[in-house]
PDB file of N, CA and C in Angstrom:
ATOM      1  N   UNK A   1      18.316  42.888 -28.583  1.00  0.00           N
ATOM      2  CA  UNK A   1      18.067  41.627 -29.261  1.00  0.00           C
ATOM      3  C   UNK A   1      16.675  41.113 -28.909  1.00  0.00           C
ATOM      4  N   UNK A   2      16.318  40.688 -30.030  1.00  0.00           N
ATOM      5  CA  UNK A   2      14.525  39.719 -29.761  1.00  0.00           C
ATOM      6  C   UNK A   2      14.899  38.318 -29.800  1.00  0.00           C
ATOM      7  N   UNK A   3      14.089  38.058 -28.797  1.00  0.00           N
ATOM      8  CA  UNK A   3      14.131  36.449 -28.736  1.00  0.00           C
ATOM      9  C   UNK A   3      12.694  35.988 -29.480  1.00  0.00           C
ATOM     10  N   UNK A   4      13.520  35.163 -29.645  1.00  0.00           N
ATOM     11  CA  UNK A   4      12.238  33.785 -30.886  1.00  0.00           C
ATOM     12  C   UNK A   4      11.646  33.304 -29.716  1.00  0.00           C
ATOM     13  N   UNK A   5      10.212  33.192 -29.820  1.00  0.00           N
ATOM     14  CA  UNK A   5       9.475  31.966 -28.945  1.00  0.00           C
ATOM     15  C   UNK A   5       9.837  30.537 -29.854  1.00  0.00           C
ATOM     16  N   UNK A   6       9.998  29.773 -29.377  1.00  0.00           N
ATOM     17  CA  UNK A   6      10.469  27.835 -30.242  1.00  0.00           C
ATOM     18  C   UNK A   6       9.185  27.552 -29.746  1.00  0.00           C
ATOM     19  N   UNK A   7       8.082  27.682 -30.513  1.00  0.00           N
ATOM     20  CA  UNK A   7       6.750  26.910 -30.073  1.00  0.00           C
ATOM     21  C   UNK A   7       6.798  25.377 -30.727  1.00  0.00           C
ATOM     22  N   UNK A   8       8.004  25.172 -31.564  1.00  0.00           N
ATOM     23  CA  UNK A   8       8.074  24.129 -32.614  1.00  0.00           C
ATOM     24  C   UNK A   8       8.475  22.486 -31.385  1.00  0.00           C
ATOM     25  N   UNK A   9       7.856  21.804 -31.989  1.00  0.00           N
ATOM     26  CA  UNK A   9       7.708  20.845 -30.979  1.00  0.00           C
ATOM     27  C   UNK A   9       7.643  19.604 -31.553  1.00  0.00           C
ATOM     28  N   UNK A  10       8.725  18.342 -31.689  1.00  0.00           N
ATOM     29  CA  UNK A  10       8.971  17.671 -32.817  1.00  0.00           C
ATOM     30  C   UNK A  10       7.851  16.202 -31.983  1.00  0.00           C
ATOM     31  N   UNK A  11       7.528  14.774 -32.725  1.00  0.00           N
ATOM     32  CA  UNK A  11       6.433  14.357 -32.232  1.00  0.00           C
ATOM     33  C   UNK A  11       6.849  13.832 -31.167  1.00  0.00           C
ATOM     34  N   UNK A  12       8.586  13.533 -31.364  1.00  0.00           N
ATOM     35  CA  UNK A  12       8.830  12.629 -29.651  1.00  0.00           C
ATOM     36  C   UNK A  12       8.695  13.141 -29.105  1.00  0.00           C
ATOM     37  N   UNK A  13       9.183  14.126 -29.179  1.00  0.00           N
ATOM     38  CA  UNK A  13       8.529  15.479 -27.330  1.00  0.00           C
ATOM     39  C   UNK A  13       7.898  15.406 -27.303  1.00  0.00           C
ATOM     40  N   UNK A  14       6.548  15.808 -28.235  1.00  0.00           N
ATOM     41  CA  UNK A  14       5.050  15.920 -27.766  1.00  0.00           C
ATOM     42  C   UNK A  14       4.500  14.625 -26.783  1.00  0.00           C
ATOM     43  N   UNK A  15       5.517  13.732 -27.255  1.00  0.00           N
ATOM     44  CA  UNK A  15       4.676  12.099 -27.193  1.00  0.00           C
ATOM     45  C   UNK A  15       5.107  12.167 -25.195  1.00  0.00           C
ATOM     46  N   UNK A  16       6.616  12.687 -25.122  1.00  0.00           N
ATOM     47  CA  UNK A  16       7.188  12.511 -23.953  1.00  0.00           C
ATOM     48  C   UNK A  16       6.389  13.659 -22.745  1.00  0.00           C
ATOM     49  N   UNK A  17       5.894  14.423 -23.739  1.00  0.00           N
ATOM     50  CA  UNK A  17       5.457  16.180 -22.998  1.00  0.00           C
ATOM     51  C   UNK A  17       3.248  15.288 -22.503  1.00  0.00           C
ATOM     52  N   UNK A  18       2.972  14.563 -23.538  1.00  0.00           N
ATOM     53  CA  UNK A  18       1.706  13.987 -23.417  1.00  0.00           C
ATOM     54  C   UNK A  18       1.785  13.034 -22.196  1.00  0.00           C
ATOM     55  N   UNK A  19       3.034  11.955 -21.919  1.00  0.00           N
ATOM     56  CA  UNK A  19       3.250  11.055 -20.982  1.00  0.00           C
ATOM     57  C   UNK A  19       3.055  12.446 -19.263  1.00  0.00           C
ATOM     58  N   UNK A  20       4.128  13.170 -19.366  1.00  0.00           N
ATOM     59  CA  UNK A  20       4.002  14.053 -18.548  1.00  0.00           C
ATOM     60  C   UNK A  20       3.160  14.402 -17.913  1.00  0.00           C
ATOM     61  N   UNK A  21       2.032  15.043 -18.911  1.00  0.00           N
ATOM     62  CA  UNK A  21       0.974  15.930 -18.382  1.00  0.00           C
ATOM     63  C   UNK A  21       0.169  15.102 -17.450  1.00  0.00           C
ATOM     64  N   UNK A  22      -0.004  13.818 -17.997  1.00  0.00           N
ATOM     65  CA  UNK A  22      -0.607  12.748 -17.707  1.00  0.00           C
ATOM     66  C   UNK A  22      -0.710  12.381 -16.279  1.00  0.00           C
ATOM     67  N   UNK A  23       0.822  12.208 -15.981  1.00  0.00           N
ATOM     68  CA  UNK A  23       0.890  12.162 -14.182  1.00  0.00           C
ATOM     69  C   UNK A  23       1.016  13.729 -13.940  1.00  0.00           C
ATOM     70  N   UNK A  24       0.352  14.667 -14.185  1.00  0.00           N
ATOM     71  CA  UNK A  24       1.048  16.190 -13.703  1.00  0.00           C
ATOM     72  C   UNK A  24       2.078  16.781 -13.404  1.00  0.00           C
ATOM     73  N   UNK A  25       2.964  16.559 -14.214  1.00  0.00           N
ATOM     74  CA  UNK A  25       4.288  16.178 -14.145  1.00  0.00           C
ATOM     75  C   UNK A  25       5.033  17.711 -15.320  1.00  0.00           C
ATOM     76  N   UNK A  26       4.015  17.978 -16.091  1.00  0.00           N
ATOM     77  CA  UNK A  26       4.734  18.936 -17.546  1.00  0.00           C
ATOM     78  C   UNK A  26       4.128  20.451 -16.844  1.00  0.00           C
ATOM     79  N   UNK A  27       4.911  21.128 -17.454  1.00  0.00           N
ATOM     80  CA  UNK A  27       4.687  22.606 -17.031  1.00  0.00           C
ATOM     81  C   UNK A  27       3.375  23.498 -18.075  1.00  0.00           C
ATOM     82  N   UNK A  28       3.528  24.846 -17.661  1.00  0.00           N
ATOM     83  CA  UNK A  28       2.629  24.821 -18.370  1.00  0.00           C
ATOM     84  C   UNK A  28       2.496  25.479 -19.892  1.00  0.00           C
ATOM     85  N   UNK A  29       4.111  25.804 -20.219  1.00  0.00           N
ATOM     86  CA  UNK A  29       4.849  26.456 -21.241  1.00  0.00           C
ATOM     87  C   UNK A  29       4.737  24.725 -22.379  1.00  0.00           C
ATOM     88  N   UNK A  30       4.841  23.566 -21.308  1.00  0.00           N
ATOM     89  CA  UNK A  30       5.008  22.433 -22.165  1.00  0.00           C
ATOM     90  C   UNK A  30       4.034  21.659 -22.373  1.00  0.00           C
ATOM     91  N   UNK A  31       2.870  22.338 -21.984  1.00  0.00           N
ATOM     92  CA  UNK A  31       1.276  21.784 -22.195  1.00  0.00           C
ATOM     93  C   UNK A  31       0.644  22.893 -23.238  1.00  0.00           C
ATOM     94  N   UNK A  32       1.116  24.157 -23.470  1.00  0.00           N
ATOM     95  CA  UNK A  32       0.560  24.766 -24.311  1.00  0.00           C
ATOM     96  C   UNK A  32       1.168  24.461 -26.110  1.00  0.00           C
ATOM     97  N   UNK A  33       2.906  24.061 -25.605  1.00  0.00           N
ATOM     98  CA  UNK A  33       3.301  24.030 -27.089  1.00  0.00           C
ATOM     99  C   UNK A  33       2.892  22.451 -27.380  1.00  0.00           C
ATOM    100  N   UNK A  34       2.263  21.623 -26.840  1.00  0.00           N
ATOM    101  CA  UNK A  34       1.896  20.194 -26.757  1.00  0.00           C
ATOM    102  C   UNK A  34       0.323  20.368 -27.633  1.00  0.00           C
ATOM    103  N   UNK A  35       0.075  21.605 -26.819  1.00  0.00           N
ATOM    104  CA  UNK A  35      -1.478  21.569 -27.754  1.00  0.00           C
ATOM    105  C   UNK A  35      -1.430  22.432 -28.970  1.00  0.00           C
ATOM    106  N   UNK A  36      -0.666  23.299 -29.335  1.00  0.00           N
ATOM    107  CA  UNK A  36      -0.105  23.295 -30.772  1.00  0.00           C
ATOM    108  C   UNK A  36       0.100  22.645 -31.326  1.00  0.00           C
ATOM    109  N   UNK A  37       0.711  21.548 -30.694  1.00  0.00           N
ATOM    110  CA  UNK A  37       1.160  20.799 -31.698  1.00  0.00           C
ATOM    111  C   UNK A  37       0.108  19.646 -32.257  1.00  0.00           C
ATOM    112  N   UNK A  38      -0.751  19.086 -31.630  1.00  0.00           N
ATOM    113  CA  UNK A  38      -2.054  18.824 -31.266  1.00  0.00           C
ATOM    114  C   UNK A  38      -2.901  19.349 -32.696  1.00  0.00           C
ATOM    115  N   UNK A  39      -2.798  20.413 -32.685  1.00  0.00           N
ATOM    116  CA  UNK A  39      -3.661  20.882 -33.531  1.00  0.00           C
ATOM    117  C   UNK A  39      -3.113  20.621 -35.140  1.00  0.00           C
ATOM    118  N   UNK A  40      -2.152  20.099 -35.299  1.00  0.00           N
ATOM    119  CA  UNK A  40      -1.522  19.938 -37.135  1.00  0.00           C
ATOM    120  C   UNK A  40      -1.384  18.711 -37.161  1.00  0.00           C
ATOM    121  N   UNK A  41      -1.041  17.612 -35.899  1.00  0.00           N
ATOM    122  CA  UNK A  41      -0.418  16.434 -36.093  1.00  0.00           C
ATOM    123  C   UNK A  41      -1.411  15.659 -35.415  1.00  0.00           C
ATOM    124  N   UNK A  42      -1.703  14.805 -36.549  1.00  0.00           N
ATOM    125  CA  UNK A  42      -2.718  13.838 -36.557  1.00  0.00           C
ATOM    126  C   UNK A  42      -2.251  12.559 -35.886  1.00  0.00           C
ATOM    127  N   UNK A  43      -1.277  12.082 -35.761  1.00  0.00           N
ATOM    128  CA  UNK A  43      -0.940  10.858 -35.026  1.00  0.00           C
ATOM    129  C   UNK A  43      -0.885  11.386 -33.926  1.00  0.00           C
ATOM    130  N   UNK A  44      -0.378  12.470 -33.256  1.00  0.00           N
ATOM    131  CA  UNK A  44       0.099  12.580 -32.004  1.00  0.00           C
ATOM    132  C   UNK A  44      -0.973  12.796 -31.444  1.00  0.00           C
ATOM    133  N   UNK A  45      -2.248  13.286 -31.599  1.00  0.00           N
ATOM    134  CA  UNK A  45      -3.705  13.831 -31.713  1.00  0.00           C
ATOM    135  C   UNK A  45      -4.110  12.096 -31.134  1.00  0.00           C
ATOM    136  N   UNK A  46      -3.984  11.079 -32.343  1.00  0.00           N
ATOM    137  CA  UNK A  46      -4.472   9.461 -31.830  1.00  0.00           C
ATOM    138  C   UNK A  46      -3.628   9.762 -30.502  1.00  0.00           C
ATOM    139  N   UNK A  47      -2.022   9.498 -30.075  1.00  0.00           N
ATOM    140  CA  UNK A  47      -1.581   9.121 -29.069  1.00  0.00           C
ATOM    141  C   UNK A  47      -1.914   9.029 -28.242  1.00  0.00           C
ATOM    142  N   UNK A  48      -2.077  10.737 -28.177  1.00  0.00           N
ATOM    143  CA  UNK A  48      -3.196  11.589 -26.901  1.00  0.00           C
ATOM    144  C   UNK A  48      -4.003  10.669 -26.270  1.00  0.00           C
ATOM    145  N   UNK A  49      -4.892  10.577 -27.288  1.00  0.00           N
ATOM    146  CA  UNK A  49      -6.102  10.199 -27.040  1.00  0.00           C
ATOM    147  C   UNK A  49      -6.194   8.769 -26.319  1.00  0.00           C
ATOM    148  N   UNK A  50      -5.489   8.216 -26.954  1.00  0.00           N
ATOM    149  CA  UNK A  50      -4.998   6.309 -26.405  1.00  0.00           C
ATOM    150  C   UNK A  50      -4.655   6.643 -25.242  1.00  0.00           C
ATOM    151  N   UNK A  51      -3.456   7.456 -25.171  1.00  0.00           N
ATOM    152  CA  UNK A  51      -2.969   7.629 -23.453  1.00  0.00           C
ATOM    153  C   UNK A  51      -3.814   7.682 -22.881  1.00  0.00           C
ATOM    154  N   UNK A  52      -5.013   8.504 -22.859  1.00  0.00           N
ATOM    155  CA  UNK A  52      -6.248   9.228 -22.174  1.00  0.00           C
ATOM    156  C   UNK A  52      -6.695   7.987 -21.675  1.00  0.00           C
ATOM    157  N   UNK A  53      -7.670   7.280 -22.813  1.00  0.00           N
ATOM    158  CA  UNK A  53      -8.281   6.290 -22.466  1.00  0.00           C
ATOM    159  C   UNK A  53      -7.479   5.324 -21.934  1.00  0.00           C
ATOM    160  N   UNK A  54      -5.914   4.833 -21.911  1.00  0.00           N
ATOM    161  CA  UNK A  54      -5.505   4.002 -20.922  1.00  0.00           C
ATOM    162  C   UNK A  54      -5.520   3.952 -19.608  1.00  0.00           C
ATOM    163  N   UNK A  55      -4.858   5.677 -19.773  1.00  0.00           N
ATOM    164  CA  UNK A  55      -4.923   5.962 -18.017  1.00  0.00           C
ATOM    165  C   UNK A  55      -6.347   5.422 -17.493  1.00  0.00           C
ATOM    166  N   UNK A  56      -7.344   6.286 -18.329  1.00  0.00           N
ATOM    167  CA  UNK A  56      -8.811   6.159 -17.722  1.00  0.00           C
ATOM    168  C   UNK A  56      -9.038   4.735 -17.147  1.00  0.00           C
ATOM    169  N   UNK A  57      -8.997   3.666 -18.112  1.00  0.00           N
ATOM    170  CA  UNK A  57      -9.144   2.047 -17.998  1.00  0.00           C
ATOM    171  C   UNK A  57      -8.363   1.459 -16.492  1.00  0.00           C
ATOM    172  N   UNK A  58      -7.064   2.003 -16.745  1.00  0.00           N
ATOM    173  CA  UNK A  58      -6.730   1.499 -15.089  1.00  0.00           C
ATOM    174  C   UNK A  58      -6.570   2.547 -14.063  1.00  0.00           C
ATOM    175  N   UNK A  59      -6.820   3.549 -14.148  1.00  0.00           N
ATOM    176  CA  UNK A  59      -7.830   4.185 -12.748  1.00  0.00           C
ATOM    177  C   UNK A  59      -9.115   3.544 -12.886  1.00  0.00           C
ATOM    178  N   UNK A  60      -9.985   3.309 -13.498  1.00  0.00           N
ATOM    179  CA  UNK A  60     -11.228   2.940 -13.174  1.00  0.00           C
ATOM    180  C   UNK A  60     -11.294   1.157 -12.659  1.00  0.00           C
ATOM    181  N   UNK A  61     -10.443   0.402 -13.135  1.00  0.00           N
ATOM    182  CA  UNK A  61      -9.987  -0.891 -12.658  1.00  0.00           C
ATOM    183  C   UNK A  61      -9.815  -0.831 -11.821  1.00  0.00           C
ATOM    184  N   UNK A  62      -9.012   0.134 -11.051  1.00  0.00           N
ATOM    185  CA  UNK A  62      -8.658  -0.141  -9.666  1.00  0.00           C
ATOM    186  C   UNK A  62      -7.581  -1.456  -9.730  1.00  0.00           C
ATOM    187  N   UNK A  63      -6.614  -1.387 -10.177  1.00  0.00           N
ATOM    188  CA  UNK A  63      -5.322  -2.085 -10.300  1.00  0.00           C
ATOM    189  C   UNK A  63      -4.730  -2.064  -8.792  1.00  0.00           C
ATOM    190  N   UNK A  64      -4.277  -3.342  -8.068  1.00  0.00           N
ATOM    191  CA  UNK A  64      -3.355  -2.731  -7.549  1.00  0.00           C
ATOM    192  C   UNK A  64      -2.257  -3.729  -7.234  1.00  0.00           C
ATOM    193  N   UNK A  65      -1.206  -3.241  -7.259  1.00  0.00           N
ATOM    194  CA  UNK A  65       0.357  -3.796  -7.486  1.00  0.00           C
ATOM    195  C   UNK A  65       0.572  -4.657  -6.096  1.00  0.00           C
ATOM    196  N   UNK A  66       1.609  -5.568  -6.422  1.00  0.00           N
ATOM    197  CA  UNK A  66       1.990  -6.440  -5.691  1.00  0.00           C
ATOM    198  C   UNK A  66       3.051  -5.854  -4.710  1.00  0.00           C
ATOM    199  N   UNK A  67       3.155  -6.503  -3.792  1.00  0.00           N
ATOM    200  CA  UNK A  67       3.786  -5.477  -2.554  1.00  0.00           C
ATOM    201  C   UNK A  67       4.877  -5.928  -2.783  1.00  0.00           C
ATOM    202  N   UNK A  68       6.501  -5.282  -1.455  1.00  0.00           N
ATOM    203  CA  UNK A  68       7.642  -5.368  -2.152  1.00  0.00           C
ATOM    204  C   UNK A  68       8.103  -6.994  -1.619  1.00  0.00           C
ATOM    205  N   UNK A  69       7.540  -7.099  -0.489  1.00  0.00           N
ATOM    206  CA  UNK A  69       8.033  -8.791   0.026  1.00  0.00           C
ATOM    207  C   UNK A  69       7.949  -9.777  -1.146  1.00  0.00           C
ATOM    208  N   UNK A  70       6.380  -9.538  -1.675  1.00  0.00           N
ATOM    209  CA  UNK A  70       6.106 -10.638  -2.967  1.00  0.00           C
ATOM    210  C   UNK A  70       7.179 -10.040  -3.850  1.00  0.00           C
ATOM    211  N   UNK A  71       7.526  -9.200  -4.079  1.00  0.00           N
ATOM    212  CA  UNK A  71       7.930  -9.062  -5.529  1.00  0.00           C
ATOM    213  C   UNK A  71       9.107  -9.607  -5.144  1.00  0.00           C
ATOM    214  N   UNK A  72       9.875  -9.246  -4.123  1.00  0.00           N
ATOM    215  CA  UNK A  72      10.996  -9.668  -3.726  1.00  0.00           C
ATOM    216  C   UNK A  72      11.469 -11.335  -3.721  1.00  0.00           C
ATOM    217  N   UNK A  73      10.165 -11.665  -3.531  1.00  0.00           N
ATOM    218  CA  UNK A  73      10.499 -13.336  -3.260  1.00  0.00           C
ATOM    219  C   UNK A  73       9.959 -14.039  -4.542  1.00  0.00           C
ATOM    220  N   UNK A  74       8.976 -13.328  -5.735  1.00  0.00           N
ATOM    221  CA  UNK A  74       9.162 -13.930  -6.553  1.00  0.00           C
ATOM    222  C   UNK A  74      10.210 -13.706  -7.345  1.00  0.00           C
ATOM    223  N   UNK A  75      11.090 -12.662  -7.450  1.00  0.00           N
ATOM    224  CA  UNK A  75      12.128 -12.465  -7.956  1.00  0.00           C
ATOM    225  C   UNK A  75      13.388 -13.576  -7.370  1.00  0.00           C
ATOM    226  N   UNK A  76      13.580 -13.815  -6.341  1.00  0.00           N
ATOM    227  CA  UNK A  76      14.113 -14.353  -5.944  1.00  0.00           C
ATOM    228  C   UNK A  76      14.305 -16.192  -6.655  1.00  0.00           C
ATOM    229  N   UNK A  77      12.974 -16.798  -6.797  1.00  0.00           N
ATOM    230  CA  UNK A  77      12.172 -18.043  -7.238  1.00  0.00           C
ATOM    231  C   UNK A  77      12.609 -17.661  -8.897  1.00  0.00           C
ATOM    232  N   UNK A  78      12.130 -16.540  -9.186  1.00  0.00           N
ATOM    233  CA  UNK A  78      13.186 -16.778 -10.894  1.00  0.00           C
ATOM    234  C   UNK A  78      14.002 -16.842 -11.344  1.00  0.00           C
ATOM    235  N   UNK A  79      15.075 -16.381 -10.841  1.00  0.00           N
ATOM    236  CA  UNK A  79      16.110 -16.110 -10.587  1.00  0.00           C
ATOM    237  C   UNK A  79      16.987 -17.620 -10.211  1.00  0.00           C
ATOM    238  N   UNK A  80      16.109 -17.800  -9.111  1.00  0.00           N
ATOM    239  CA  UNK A  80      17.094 -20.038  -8.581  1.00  0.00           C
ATOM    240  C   UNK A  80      16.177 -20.081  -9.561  1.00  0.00           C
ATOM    241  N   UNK A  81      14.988 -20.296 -10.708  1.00  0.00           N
ATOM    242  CA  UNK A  81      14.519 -21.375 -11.986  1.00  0.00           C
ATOM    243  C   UNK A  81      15.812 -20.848 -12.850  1.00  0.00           C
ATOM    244  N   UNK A  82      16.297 -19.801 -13.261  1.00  0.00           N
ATOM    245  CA  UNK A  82      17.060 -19.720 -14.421  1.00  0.00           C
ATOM    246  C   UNK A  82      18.379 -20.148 -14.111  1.00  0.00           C
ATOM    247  N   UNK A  83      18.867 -20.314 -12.887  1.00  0.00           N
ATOM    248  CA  UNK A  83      20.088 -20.884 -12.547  1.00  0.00           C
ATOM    249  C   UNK A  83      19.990 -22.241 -12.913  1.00  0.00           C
ATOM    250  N   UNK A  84      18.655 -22.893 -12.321  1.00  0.00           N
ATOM    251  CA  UNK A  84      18.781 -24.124 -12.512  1.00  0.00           C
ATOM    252  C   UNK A  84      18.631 -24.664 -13.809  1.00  0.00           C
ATOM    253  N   UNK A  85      18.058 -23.802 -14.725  1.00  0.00           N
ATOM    254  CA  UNK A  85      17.848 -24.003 -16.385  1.00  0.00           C
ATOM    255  C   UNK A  85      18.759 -23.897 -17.251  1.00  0.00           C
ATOM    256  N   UNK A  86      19.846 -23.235 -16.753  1.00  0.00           N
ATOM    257  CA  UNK A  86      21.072 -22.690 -17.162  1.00  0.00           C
ATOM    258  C   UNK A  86      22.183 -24.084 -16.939  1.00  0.00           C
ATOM    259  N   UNK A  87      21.604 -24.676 -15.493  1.00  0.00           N
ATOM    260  CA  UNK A  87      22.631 -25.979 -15.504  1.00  0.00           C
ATOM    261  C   UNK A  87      22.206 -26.835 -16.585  1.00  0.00           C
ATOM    262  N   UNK A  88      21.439 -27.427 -16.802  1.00  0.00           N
ATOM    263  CA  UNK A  88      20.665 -28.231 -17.536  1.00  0.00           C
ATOM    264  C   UNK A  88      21.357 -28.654 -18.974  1.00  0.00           C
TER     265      UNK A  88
END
């Protein structure tokens, strides 16, 4: 028996296989049928490209996230506002 290669790659995958690659995360069977696919499909081609330049924008920002105490205690502070909004 011959096996079929499935190079066929519908756009949500590509879109999910593009998120992937992104953090280095996709293999490399799922970066090649990604750039097939790349090559016929014109939106997924924009996606790409947006992803690209997002990532780029906040690595180059230098973003950096709030630690877990804050998050913890502003979560906490929204949490007693919606209780108390809820009495109201």
């Amino acid at each position: 028996m011959s096996k079929k290669l499935n190079i066929k790659l519908p756009c949500s995958e590509a879109n999910h296989v593009c998120d992937k690659s992104q953090y280095k995360e996709s293999s490399i069977w799922e970066k090649v049928k990604l750039n097939i696919h790349l090559l016929y499909c014109k939106a997924c081609r924009e996606y790409s490209k947006q992803n690209s330049k997002l990532s780029f924008i906040i690595t180059k920002s230098k973003v950096t996230c709030m630690d877990k105490k804050n998050k913890e205690c502003l979560k906490n502070e929204f949490e007693k506002a919606l209780k108390e909004n809820k009495l109201k």
